[in-house]
Protein backbone atom coordinates (compact mmCIF):
# COMPACT_ATOMS: atom_id res chain seq x y z
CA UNK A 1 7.53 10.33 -23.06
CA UNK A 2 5.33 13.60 -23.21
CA UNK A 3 2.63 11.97 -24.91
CA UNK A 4 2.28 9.03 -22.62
CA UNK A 5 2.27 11.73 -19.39
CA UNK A 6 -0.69 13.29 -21.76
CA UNK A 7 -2.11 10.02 -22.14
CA UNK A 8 -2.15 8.79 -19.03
CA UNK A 9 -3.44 12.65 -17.22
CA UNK A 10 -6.26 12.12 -20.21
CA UNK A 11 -7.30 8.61 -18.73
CA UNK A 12 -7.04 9.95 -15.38
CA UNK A 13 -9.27 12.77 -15.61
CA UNK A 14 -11.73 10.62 -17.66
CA UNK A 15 -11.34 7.65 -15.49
CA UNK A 16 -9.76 8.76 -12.15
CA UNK A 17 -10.96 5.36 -10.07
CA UNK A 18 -10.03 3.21 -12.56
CA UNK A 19 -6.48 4.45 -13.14
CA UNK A 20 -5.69 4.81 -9.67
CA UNK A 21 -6.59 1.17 -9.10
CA UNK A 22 -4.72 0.04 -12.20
CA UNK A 23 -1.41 2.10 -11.00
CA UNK A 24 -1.94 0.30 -7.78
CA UNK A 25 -2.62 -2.75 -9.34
CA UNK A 26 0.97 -2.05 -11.04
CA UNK A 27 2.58 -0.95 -7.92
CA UNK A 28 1.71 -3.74 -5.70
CA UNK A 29 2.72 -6.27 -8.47
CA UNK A 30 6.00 -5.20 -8.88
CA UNK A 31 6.60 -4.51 -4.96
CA UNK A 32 5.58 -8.38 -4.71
CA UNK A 33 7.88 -9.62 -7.36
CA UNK A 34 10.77 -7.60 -6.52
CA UNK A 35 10.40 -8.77 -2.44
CA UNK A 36 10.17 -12.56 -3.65
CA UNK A 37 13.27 -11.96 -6.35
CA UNK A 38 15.40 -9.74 -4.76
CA UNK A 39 14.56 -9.31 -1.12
CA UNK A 40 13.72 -13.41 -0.51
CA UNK A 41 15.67 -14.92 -3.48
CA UNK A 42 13.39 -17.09 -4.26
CA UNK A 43 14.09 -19.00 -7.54
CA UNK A 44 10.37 -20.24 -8.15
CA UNK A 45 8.13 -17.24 -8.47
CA UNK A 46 4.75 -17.32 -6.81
CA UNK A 47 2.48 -16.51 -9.09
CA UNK A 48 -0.77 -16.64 -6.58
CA UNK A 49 1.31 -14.65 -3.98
CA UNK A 50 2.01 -11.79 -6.69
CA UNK A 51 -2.08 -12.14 -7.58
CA UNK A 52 -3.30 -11.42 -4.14
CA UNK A 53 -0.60 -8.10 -3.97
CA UNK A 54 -2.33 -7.07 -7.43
CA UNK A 55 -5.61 -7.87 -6.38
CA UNK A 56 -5.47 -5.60 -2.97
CA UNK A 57 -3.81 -3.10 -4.92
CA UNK A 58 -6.52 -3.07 -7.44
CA UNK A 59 -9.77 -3.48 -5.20
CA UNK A 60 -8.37 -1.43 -1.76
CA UNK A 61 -5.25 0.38 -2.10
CA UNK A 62 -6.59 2.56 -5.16
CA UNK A 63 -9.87 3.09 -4.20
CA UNK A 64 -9.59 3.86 -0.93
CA UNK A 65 -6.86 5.94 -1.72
CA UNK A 66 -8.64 8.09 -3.99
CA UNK A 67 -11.30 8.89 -2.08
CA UNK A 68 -9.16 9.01 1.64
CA UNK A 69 -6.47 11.49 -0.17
CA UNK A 70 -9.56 13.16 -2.19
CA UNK A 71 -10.79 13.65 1.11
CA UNK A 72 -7.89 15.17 2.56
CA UNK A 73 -7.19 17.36 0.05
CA UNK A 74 -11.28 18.88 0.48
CA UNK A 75 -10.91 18.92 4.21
CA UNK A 76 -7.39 20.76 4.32
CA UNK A 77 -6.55 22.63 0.84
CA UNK A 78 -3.63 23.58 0.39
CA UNK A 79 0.11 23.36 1.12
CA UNK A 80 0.83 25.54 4.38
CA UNK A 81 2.97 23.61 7.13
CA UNK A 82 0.35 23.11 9.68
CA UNK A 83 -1.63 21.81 6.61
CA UNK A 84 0.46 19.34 5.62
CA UNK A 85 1.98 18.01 8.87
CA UNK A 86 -1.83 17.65 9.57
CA UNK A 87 -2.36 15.47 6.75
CA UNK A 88 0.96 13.19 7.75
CA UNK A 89 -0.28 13.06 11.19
CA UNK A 90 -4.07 11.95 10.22
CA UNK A 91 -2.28 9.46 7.23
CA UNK A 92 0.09 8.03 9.68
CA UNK A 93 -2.32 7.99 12.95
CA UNK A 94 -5.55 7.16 11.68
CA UNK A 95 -5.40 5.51 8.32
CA UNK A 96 -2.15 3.83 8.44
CA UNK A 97 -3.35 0.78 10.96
CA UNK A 98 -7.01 0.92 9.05
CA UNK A 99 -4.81 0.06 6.06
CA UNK A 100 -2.74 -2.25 7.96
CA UNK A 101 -5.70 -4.69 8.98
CA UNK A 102 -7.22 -4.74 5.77
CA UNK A 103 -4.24 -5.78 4.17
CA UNK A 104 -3.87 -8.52 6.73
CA UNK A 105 -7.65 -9.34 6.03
CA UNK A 106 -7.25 -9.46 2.74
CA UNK A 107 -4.47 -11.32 2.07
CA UNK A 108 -5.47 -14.18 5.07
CA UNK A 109 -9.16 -14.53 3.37
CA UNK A 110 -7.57 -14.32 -0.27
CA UNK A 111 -5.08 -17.50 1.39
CA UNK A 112 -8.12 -19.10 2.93
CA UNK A 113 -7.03 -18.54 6.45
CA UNK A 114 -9.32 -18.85 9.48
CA UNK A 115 -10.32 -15.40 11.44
CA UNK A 116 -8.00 -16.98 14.34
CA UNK A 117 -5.15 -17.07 11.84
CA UNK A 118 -5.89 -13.68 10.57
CA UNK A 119 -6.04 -11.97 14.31
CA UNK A 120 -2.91 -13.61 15.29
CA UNK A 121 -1.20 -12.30 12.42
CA UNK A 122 -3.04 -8.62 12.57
CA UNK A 123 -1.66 -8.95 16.38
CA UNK A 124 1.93 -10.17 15.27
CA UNK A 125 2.57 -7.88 12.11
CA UNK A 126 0.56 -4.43 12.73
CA UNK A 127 2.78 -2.97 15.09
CA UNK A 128 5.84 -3.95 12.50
CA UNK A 129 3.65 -2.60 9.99
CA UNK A 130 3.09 0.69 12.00
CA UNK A 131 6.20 1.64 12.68
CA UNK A 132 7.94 0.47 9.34
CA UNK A 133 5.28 2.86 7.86
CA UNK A 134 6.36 5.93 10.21
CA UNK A 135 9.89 5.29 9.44
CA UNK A 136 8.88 5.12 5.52
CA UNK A 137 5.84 7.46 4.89
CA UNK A 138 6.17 10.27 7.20
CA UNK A 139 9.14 12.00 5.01
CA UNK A 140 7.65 10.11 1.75
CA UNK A 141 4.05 11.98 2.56
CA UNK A 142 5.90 15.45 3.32
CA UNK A 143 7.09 15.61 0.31
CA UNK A 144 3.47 14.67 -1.32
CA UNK A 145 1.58 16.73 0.76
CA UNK A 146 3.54 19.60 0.16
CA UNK A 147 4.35 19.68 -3.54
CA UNK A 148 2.50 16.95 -5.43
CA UNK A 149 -0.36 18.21 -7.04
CA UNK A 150 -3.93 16.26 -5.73
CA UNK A 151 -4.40 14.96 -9.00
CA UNK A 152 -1.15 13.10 -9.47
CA UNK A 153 -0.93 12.53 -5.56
CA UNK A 154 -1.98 8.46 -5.77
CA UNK A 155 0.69 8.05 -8.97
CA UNK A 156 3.25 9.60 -6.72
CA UNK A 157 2.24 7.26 -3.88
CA UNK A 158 1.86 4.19 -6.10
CA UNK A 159 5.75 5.14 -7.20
CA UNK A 160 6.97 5.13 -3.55
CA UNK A 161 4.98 2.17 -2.51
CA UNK A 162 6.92 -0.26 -5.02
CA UNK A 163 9.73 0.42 -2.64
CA UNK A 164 7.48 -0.42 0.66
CA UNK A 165 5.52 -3.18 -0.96
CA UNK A 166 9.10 -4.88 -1.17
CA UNK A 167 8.67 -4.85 3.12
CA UNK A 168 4.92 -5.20 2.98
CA UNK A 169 4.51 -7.86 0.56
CA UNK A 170 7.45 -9.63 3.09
CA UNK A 171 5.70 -9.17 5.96
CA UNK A 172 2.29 -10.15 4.72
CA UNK A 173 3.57 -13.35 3.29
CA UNK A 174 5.70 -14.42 6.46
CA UNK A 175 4.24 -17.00 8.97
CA UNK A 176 3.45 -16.09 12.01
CA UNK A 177 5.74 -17.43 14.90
CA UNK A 178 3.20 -19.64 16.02
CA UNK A 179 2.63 -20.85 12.66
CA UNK A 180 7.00 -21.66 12.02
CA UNK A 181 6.80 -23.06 15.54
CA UNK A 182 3.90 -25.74 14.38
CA UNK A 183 5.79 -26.82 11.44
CA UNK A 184 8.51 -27.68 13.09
CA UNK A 185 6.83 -30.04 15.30
């Protein structure tokens, strides 16, 4: 197990970008299959579902992690209180509904969706997403703010988000009321 950890530190020092979006990649895949599995029960897996998870995972949630946590860390070093509730606060204020509508972006121009069915669901599902985040990443960012090192800081996140891509990867993938409400007609 030692010499994967050295392995994979190796990679990411040689290739931070790249291994950030590949344990993202990683992350949002298995958040994905373990909502449709365990969460929804589904019996047939959607494979195109679990593709567009990967493929935000791998083209946003790594890269912009890497450099919006790089940039953290340069803006406030260290691990001081005021430092990291700072960083929660700016995480959870600021970037958490940026990250919010671009996964609702993504995923409705990945599906095809119109921008009419994208707003309504950005308008239905941000707040949910919002406040699901507070309740999830405020103590989950504490404890990487304060004593995960900068380096390993996206692993850690991309570790934690399997367990909130399980309520993302629900949420993303519900219709919106108006949408149920049409099919039933």
């Amino acid at each position: 197990m030692s010499m994967l950890w050295a392995k994979y530190n190796q990679a990411l020092a040689a290739q931070p970008l790249v291994v950030k979006a590949m344990t993202s990649l990683i992350g949002f895949t298995a958040g994905d299959v373990l909502a449709q599995k365990a969460v929804e029960g589904k019996e047939e897996w959607d494979v195109a579902r679990t593709a567009r998870m990967a493929t935000f995972g791998a083209l946003w949630h790594g890269p912009s992690g890497h450099y919006f946590y790089g940039f953290l860390d340069r803006m406030m070093p260290g691990t001081a209180m005021k430092t990291v509730f700072s960083k929660v606060g700016i995480d959870q204020i600021a970037w958490n509904p940026i990250f919010g509508i671009v996964f609702f972006t993504s995923l409705g121009l990945m599906e095809g969706k119109s921008t009419d069915e994208i707003q309504t669901k950005i308008k239905n599902d941000l707040p949910t997403a919002v406040t699901g985040s507070w309740a999830y990443w405020v103590p989950a960012h504490f404890v990487n703010f304060r004593f995960i090192p900068g380096e390993q800081r996206l692993l850690y996140i991309n570790c934690m988000q399997i367990m909130y891509n399980i309520f993302l990867s629900f949420l993303g993938n519900r219709d919106a009321p108006e949408t149920v409400a049409e099919k039933k007609e």
